[in-house]
Protein backbone atom coordinates (compact mmCIF):
# COMPACT_ATOMS: atom_id res chain seq x y z
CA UNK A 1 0.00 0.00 0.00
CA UNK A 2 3.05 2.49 0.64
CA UNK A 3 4.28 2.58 -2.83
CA UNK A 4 0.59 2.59 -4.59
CA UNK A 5 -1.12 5.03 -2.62
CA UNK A 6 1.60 8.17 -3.78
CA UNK A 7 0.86 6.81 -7.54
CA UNK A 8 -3.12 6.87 -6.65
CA UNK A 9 -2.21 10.85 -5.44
CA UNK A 10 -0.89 11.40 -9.09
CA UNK A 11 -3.58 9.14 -10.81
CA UNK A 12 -6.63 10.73 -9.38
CA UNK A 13 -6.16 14.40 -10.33
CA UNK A 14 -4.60 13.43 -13.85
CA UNK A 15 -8.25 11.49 -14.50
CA UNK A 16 -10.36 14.47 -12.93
CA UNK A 17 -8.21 17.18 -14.78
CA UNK A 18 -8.38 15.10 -18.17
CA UNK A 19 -12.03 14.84 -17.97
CA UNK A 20 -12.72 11.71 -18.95
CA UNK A 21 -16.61 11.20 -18.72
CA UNK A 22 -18.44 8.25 -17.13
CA UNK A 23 -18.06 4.95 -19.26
CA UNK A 24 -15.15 6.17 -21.28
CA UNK A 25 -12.33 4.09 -21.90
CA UNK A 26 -8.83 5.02 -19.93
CA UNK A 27 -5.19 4.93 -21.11
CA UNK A 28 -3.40 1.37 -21.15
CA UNK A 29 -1.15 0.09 -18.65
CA UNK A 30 1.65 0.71 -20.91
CA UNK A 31 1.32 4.44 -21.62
CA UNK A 32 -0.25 4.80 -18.26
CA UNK A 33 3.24 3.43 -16.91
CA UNK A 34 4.92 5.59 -19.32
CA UNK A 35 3.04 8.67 -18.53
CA UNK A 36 3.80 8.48 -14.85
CA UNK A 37 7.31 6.62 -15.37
CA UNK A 38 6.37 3.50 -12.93
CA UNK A 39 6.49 -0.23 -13.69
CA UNK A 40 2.95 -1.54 -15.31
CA UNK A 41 3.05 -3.59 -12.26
CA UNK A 42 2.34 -0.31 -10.11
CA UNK A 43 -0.14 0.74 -12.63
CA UNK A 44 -2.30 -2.45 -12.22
CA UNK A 45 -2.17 -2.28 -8.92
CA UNK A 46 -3.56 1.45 -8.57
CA UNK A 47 -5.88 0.41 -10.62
CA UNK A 48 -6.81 -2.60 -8.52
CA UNK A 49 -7.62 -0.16 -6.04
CA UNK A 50 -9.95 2.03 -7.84
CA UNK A 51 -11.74 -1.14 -8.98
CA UNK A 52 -12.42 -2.43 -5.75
CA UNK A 53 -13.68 1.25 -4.55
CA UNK A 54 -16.10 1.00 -8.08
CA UNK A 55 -14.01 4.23 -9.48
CA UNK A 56 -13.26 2.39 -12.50
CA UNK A 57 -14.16 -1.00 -14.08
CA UNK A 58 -12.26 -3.85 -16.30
CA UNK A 59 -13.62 -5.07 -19.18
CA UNK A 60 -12.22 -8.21 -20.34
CA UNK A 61 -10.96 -8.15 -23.66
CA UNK A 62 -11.88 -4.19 -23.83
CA UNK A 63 -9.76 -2.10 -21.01
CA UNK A 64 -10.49 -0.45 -18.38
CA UNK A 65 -13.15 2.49 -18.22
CA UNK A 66 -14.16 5.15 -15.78
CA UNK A 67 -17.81 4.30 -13.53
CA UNK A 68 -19.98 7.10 -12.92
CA UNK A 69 -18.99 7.58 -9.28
CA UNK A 70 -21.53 9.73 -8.25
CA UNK A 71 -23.77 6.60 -8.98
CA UNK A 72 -21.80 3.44 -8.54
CA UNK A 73 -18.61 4.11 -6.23
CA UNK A 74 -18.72 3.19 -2.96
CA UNK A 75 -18.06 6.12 -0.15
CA UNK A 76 -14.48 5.09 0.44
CA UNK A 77 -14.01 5.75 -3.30
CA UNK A 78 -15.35 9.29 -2.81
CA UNK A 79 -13.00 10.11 0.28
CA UNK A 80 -10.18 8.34 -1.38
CA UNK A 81 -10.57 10.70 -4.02
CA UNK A 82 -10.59 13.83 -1.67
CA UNK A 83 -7.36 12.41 0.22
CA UNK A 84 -5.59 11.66 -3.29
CA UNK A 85 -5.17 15.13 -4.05
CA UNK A 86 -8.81 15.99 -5.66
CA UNK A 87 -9.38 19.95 -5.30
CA UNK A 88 -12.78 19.75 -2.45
CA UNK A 89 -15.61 21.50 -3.68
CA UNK A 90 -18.28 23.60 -1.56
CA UNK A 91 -20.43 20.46 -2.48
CA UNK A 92 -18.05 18.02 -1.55
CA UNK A 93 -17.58 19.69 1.72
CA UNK A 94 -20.70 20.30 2.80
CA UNK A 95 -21.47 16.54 1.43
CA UNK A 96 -18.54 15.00 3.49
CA UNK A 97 -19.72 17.03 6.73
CA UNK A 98 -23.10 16.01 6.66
CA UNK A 99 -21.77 12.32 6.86
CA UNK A 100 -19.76 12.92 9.68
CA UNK A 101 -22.56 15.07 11.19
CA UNK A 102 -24.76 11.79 11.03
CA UNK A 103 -21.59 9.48 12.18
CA UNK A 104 -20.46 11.83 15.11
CA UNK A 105 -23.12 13.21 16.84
CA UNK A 106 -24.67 9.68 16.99
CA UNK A 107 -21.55 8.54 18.09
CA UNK A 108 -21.38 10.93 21.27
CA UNK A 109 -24.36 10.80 22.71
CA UNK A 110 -23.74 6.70 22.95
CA UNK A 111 -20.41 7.45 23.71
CA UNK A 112 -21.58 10.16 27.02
CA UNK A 113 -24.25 7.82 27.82
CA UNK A 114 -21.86 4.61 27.51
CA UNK A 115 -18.36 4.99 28.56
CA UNK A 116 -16.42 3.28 31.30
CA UNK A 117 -13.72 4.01 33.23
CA UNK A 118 -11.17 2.53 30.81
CA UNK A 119 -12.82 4.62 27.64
CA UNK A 120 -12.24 7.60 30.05
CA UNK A 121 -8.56 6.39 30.55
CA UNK A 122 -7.59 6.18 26.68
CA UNK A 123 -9.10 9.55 25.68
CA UNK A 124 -7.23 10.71 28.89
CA UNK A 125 -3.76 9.36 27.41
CA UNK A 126 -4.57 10.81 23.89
CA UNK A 127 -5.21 13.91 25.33
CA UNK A 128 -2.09 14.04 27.61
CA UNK A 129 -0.26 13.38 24.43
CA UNK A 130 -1.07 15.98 22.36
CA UNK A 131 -0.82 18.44 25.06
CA UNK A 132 2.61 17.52 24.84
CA UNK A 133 3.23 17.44 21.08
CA UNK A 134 2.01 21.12 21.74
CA UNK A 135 4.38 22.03 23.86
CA UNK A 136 6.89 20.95 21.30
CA UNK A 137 5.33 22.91 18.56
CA UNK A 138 4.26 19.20 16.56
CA UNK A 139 1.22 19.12 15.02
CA UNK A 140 -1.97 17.14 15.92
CA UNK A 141 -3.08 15.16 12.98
CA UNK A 142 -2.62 11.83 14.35
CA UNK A 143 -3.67 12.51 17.86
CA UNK A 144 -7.18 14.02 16.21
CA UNK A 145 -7.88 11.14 14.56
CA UNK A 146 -7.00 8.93 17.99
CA UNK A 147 -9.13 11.31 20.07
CA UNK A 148 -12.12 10.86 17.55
CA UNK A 149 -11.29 6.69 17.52
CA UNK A 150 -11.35 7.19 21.36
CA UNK A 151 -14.97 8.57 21.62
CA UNK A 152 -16.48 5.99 18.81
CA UNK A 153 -14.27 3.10 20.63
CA UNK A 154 -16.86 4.52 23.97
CA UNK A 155 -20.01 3.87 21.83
CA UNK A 156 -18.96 -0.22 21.92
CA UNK A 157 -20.51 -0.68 18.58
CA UNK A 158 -18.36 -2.51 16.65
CA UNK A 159 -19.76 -1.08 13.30
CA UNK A 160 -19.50 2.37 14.36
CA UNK A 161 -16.27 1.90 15.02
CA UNK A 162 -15.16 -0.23 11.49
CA UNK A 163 -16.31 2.94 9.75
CA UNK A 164 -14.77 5.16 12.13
CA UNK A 165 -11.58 3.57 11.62
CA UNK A 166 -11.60 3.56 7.80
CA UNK A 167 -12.85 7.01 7.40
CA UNK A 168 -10.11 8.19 9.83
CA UNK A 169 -7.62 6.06 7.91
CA UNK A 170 -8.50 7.63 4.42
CA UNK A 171 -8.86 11.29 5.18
CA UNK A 172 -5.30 11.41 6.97
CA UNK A 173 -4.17 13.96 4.27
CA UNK A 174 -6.98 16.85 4.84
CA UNK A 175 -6.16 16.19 9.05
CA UNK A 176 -2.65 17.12 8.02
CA UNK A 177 -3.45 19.81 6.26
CA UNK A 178 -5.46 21.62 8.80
CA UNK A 179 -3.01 20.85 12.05
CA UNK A 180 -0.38 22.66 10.03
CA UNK A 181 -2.02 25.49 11.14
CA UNK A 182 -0.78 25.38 15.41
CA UNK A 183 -4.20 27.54 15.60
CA UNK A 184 -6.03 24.76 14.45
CA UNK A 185 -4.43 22.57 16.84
CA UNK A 186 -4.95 24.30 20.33
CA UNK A 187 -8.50 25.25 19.75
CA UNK A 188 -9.20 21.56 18.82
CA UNK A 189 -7.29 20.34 21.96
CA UNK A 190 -9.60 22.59 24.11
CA UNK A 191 -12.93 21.34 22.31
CA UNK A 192 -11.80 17.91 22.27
CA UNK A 193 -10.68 18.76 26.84
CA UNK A 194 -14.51 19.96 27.04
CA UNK A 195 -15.38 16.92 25.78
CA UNK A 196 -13.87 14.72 27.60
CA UNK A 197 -15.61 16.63 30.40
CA UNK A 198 -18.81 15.73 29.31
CA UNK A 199 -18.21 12.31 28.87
CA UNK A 200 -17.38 12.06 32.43
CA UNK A 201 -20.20 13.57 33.71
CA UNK A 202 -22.32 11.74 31.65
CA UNK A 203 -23.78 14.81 29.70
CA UNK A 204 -25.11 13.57 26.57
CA UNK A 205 -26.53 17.18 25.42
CA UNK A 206 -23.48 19.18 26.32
CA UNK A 207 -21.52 16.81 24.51
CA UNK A 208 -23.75 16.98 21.38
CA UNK A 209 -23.78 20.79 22.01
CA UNK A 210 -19.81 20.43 21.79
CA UNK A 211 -19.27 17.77 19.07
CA UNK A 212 -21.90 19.92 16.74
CA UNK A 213 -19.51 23.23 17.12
CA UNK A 214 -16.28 21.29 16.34
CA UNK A 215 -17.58 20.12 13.31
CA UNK A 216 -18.90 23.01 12.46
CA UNK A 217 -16.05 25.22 12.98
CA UNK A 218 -13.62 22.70 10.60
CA UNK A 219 -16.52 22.98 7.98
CA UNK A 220 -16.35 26.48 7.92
CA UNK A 221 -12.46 26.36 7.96
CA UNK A 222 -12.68 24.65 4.77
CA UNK A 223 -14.91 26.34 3.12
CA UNK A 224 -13.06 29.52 3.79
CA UNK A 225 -10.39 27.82 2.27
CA UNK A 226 -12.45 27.20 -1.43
CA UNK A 227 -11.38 29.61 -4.26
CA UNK A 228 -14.40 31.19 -5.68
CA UNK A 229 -14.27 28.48 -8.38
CA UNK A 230 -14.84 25.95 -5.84
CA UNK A 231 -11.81 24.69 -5.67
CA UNK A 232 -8.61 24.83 -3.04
């Protein structure tokens, strides 16, 4: 996955920016190799990927040709595409917040109404962590992400917590995008504290309250951050 994932980067935008249409047939392996000076090897196995996320499909004997993906890709073919280097749109955001909106407000309210004393325990050591990277001036992209694990990890539904964990594991390039920003990073810390809080008294509508503004303040950082185009 290490040496794919950097070609899938490359291979994403070059498809969007060439604007190849649903159902239209790509390059071959060969002068997709060529193009992007990689062993055909590499190629297939990109494209392996985007087959199994229903971005593109094979046709024996044919090639390979580009789904509608509005339509027929699966979500983790829509956020691979926004971690791969795809400019967001105002639609996309507002699209991928929604989702979380549904995922993450569900997810503490179980969580404030569910948690035990070890769930307390591993937000407390993520937490204590980044209040250290902090200190150091490090950025909080990984910690995020292991905060956010924490809380659906509290919920004890195994399903919440799959999808969690993939969603988490996909968008890792946007996270380190916005905790490049050190502002980003303490004002997250000290929503993600008050949460915590909440959790541990049991509060299910002050943590709502508090899960709905820290999603809403990231969805309004990236917004701000959309060209009037629509795009970064």
């Amino acid at each position: 996955m290490a040496e794919r994932i950097p070609l899938i980067d490359r291979l994403l935008p070059y498809l969007r920016e060439r604007g190849y249409r649903a159902g239209e047939r790509l390059p071959s392996e060969r002068e997709l190799a060529q193009r992007f000076e990689v062993s055909r090897g590499q190629i297939r196995e990109a494209l392996a990927v985007l087959e199994a996320t229903r971005l593109v499909e094979r046709r024996p004997q044919s090639g390979v040709y580009l789904r509608a993906s509005t339509r027929d890709a699966g979500l983790d073919a829509l956020l691979l595409e926004h971690d791969g280097g795809v400019p967001l749109t105002e639609r996309d955001v507002r699209n991928l917040y929604e989702f979380r909106w549904l995922l993450e407000i569900k997810a503490v309210e179980m969580a404030a109404e569910r948690r035990t004393p070890d769930d307390l325990a591993r937000i407390d050591a993520v937490l204590a962590e980044s209040r250290f990277r902090l200190q150091q001036g490090l950025p909080l992209d990984d910690q995020d992400a292991q905060f956010h694990l924490a809380v659906f990890e509290a919920t004890h539904n195994q399903f919440l917590v799959r999808t969690a964990n993939w969603f988490y594991l996909v968008s890792g390039e946007r996270r380190r995008v916005y905790f490049a920003n050190a502002r980003n990073g303490r004002r997250s810390l000290a929503q993600h504290v008050a949460l915590r809080n909440a959790f541990a008294e049991a509060d299910v509508a002050g943590a709502v309250q508090l899960m709905q503004q820290h999603l809403g303040g990231v969805e309004n950082y990236w917004l701000s951050t959309l060209k009037p185009a629509g795009r970064r």
